[in-house]
Protein backbone atom coordinates (compact mmCIF):
# COMPACT_ATOMS: atom_id res chain seq x y z
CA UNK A 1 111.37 -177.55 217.55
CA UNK A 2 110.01 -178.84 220.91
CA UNK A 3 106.43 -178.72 220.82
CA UNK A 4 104.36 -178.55 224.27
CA UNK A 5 100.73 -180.49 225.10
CA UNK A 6 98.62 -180.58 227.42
CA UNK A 7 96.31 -183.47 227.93
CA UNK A 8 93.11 -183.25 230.84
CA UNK A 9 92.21 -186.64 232.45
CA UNK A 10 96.00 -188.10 231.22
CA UNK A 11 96.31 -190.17 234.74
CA UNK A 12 94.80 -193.11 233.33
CA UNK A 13 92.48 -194.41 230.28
CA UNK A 14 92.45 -192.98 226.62
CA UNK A 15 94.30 -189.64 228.57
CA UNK A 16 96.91 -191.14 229.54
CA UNK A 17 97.34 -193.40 226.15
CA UNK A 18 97.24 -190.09 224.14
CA UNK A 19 100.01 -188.50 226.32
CA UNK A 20 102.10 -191.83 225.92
CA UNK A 21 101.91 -191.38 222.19
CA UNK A 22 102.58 -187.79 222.02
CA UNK A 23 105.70 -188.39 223.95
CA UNK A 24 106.74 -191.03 221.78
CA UNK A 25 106.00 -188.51 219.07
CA UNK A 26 108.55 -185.54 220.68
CA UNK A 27 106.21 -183.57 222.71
CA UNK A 28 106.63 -182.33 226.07
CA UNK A 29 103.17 -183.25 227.73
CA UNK A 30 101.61 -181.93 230.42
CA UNK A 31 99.84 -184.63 232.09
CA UNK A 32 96.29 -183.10 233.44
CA UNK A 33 94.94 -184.86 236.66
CA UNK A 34 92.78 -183.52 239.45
CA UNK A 35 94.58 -186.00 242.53
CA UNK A 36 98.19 -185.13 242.61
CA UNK A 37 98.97 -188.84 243.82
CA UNK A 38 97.62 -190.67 241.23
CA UNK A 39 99.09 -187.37 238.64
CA UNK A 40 102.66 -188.49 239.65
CA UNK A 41 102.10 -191.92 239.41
CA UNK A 42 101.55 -191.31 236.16
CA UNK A 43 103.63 -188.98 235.16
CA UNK A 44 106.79 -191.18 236.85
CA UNK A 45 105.59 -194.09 234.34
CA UNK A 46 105.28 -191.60 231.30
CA UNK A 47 109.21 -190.44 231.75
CA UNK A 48 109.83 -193.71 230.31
CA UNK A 49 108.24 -192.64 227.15
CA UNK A 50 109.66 -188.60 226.69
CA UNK A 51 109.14 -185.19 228.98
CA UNK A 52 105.77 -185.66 231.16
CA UNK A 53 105.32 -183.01 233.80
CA UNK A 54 102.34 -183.14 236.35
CA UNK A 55 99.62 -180.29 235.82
CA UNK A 56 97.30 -180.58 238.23
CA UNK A 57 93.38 -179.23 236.87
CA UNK A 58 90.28 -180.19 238.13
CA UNK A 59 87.83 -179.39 235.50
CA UNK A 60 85.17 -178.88 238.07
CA UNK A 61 86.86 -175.98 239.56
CA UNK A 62 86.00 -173.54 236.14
CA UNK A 63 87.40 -170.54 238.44
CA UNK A 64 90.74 -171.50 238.44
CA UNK A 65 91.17 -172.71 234.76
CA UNK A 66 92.33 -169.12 233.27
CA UNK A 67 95.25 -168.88 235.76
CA UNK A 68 96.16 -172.49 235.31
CA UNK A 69 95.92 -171.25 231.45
CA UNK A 70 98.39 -168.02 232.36
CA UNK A 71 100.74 -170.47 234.16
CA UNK A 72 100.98 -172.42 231.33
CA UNK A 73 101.66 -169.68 228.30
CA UNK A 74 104.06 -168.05 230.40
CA UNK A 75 106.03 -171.32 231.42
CA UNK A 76 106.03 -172.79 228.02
CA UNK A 77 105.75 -170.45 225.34
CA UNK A 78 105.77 -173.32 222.89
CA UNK A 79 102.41 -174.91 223.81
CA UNK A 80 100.70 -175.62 221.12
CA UNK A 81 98.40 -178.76 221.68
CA UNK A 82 94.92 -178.99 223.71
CA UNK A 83 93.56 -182.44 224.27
CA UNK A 84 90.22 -182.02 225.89
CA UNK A 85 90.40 -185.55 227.62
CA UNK A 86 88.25 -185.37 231.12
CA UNK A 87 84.92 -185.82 231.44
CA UNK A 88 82.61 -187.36 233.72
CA UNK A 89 80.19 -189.89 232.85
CA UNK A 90 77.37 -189.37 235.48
CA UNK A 91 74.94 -192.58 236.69
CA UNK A 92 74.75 -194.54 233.20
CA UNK A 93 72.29 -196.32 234.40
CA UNK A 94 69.64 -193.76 235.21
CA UNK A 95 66.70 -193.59 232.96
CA UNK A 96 66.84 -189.81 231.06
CA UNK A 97 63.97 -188.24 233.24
CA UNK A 98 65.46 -189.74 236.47
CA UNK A 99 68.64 -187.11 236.61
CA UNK A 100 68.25 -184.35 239.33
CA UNK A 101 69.61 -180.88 237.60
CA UNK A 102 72.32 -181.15 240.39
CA UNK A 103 73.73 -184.15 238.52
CA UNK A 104 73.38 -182.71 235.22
CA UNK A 105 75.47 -179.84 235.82
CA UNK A 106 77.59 -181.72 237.75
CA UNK A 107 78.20 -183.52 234.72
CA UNK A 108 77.63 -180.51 232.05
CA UNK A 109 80.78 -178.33 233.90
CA UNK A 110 83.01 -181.30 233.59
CA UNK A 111 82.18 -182.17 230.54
CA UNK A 112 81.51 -179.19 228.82
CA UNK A 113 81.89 -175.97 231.05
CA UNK A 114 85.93 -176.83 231.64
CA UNK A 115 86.98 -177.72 228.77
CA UNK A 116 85.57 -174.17 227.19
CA UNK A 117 86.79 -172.20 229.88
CA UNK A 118 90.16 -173.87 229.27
CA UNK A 119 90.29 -173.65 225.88
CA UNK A 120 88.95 -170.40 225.96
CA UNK A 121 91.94 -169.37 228.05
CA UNK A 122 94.49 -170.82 225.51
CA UNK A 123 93.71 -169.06 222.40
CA UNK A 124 95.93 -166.31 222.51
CA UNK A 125 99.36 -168.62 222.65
CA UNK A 126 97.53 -171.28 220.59
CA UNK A 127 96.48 -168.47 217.75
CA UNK A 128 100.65 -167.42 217.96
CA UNK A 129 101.88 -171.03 217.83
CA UNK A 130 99.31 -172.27 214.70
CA UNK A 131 98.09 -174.88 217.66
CA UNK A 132 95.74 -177.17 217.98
CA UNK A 133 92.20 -177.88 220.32
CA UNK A 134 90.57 -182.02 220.12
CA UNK A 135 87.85 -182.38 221.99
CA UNK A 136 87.34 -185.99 222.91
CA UNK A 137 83.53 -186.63 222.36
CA UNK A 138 80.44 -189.00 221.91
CA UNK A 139 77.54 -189.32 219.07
CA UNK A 140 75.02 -186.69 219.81
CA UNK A 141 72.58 -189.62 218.72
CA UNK A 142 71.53 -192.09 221.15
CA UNK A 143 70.80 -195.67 220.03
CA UNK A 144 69.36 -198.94 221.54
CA UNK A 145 72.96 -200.11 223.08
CA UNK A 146 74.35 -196.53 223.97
CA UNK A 147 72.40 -193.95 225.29
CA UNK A 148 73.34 -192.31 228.60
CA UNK A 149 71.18 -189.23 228.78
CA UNK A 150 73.70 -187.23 231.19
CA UNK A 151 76.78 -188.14 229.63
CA UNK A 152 75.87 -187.36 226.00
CA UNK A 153 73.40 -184.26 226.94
CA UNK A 154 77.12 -182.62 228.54
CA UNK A 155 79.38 -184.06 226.01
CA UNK A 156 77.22 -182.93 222.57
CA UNK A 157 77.90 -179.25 223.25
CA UNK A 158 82.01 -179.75 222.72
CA UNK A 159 80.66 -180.74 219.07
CA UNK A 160 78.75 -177.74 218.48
CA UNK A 161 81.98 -175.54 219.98
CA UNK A 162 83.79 -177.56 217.22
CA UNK A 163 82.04 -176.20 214.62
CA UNK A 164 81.10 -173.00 216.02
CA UNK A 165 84.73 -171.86 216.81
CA UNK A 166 85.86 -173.19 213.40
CA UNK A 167 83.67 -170.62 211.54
CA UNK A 168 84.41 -167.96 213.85
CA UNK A 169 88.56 -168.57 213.75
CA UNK A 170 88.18 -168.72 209.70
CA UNK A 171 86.13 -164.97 209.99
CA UNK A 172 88.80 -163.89 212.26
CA UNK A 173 92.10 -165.39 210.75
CA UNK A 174 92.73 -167.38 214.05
CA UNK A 175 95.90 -169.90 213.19
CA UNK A 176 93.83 -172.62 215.44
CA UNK A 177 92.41 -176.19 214.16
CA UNK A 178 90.34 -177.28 215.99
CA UNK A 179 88.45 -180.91 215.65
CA UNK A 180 86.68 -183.25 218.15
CA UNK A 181 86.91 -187.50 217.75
CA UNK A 182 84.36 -189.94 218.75
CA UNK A 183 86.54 -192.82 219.38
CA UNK A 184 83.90 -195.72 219.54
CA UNK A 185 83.54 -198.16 222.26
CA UNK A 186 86.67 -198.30 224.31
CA UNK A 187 87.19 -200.23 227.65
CA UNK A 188 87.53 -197.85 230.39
CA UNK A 189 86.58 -196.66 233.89
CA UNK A 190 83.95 -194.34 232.78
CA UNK A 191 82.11 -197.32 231.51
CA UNK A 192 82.82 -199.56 234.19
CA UNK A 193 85.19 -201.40 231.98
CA UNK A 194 81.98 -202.40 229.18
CA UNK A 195 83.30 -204.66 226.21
CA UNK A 196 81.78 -206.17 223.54
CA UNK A 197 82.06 -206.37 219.27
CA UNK A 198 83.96 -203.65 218.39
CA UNK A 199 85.57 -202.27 221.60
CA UNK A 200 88.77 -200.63 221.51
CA UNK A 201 91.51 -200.88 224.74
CA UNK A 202 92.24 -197.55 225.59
CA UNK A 203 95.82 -198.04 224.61
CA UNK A 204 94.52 -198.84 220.57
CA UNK A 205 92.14 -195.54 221.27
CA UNK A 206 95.16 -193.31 222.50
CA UNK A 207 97.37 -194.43 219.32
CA UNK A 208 94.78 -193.57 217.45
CA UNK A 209 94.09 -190.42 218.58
CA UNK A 210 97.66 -189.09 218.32
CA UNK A 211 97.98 -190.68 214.76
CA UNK A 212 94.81 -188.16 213.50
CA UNK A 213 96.78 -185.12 215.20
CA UNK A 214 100.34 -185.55 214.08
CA UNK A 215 99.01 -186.77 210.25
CA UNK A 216 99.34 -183.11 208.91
CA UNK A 217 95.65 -183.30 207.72
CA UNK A 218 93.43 -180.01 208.71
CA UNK A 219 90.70 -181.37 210.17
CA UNK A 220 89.25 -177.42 211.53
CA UNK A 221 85.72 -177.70 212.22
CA UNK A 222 85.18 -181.60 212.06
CA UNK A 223 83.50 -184.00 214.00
CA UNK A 224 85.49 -187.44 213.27
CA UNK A 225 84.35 -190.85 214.14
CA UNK A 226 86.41 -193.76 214.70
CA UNK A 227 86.51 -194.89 211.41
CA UNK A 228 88.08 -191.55 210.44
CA UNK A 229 85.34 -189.92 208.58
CA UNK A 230 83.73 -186.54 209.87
CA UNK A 231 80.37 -186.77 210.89
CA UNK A 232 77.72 -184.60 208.90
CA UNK A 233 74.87 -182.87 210.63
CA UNK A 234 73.19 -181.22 207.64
C-alpha cells in the first residue's frame, strides 16, 4: 500500500535527506519548501530516488496552513507521515537578553507556531490512517558549546507538544504516534555549516531519521536523542 509524507523544509539539509530516504523506502513525499524555485530543484533531483511532488508551505504564513492541510487529505487520502522539518534558527550569535520580541516570534511561529497549526490540521486523516507526527528538535538544555537562546526558546515547545499530545491521543484513542528526535550536531545552513567532534552530514542525519520511523518501534510520546534513547524530564 502506497503510503504518502510530507516533509517541511525538504529543499535542502536534513529535509531533504529525510525525503530522499523515505522515497527510497516507497513513500510518495511531498517535498515542503517556501521558494517554489529552489522546491523544484529539489523535487526534479528527488524523482531519481521515488514519487516527490512540490508542496509549497511557508511556515511563517500560520493562516494558510489548514487549507494547505485540506488540500492535502483530500488529494491523497493515504497520507500518513508528518515530518516537522523547518525551522529557523534566528541570530546564533546574539547574547540571550540581546533578542528584540520581534525576532523571537519571528523565530517562535516558524519554529513552533507552524508546525502546530500544521499538525493540528492533519489529525483527522492521520487518526484514520494510524499515521505518524516527528518533530525535528533540539535539547531544551543549553550547554557551554550550544546554546542559542532564540533557537532553542522556539524549538523546546515541539517537545512539550510531544508529550502533551501523546497523553491526550492515549485518553482519546487517537491512532497517532507521535515522537520528536534531537539529531546532534549536523552540518547545515542553519548553523552556518559548524563542524567539529561528533558532527553528523545531513545526509547520515536524514538516514537516520527515516531508519527510527520505518523500524516498527512505537516511540508515542518520546523525546529521542541521537544515540536513540528518549530523553527523560522527570
Amino acid at each position: 500500500m502506497t503510503k504518502t509524507a510530507l516533509v517541511t523544509g525538504a529543499n535542502k539539509g536534513i529535509g531533504y535527506e529525510i525525503a530522499k530516504n523515505l522515497l527510497i523506502k516507497g513513500y510518495t513525499v511531498l517535498v515542503g519548501s517556501r521558494d517554489e524555485s529552489r522546491g523544484q530543484k529539489a523535487v526534479d533531483e528527488l524523482k531519481t530516488f521515488g514519487d516527490a511532488k512540490l508542496q509549497i508551505i511557508d511556515m511563517s504564513k500560520v493562516n494558510e496552513l489548514a487549507k494547505i492541510a485540506e488540500d492535502i487529505t483530500t488529494q491523497h487520502p493515504d497520507f500518513s507521515l508528518l515530518v516537522n522539518n523547518a525551522g529557523i534558527a534566528g541570530d546564533m550569535g546574539k547574547t540571550a537578553w540581546e533578542f528584540t520580541t520581534d525576532e523571537l516570534v519571528e523565530t517562535y511561529t516558524v519554529d513552533f507556531l507552524g508546525p502546530y497549526e500544521l499538525s493540528r490540521s492533519l489529525l483527522p486523516i492521520l487518526d484514520k490512517n494510524n499515521g505518524q507526527i516527528l518533530s525535528m528538535t533540539v535539547p531544551i538544555e543549553p550547554n557551554n558549546f550550544f546554546h542559542p537562546f532564540g533557537y532553542l526558546a522556539a524549538k523546546a515547545p515541539l517537545n512539550v507538544m510531544t508529550k502533551n499530545w501523546h497523553v491526550e491521543f492515549k485518553a482519546q484513542n487517537k491512532a497517532i504516534e507521535i515522537f520528536a528526535f534531537i539529531p546532534g550536531g549536523v552540518t547545515t545552513d542553519l548553523n552556518n555549516h559548524m563542524a567539529g567532534p561528533g558532527f553528523k552530514t545531513a545526509a547520515e542525519a536524514g538516514k537516520l531519521t527515516v531508519d527510527l520511523i520505518t523500524d516498527n518501534t512505537d516511540r508515542s510520546g518520546q523525546v529521542i536523542n541521537f544515540d536513540g534513547n528518549p530523553i527523560s524530564y522527570d
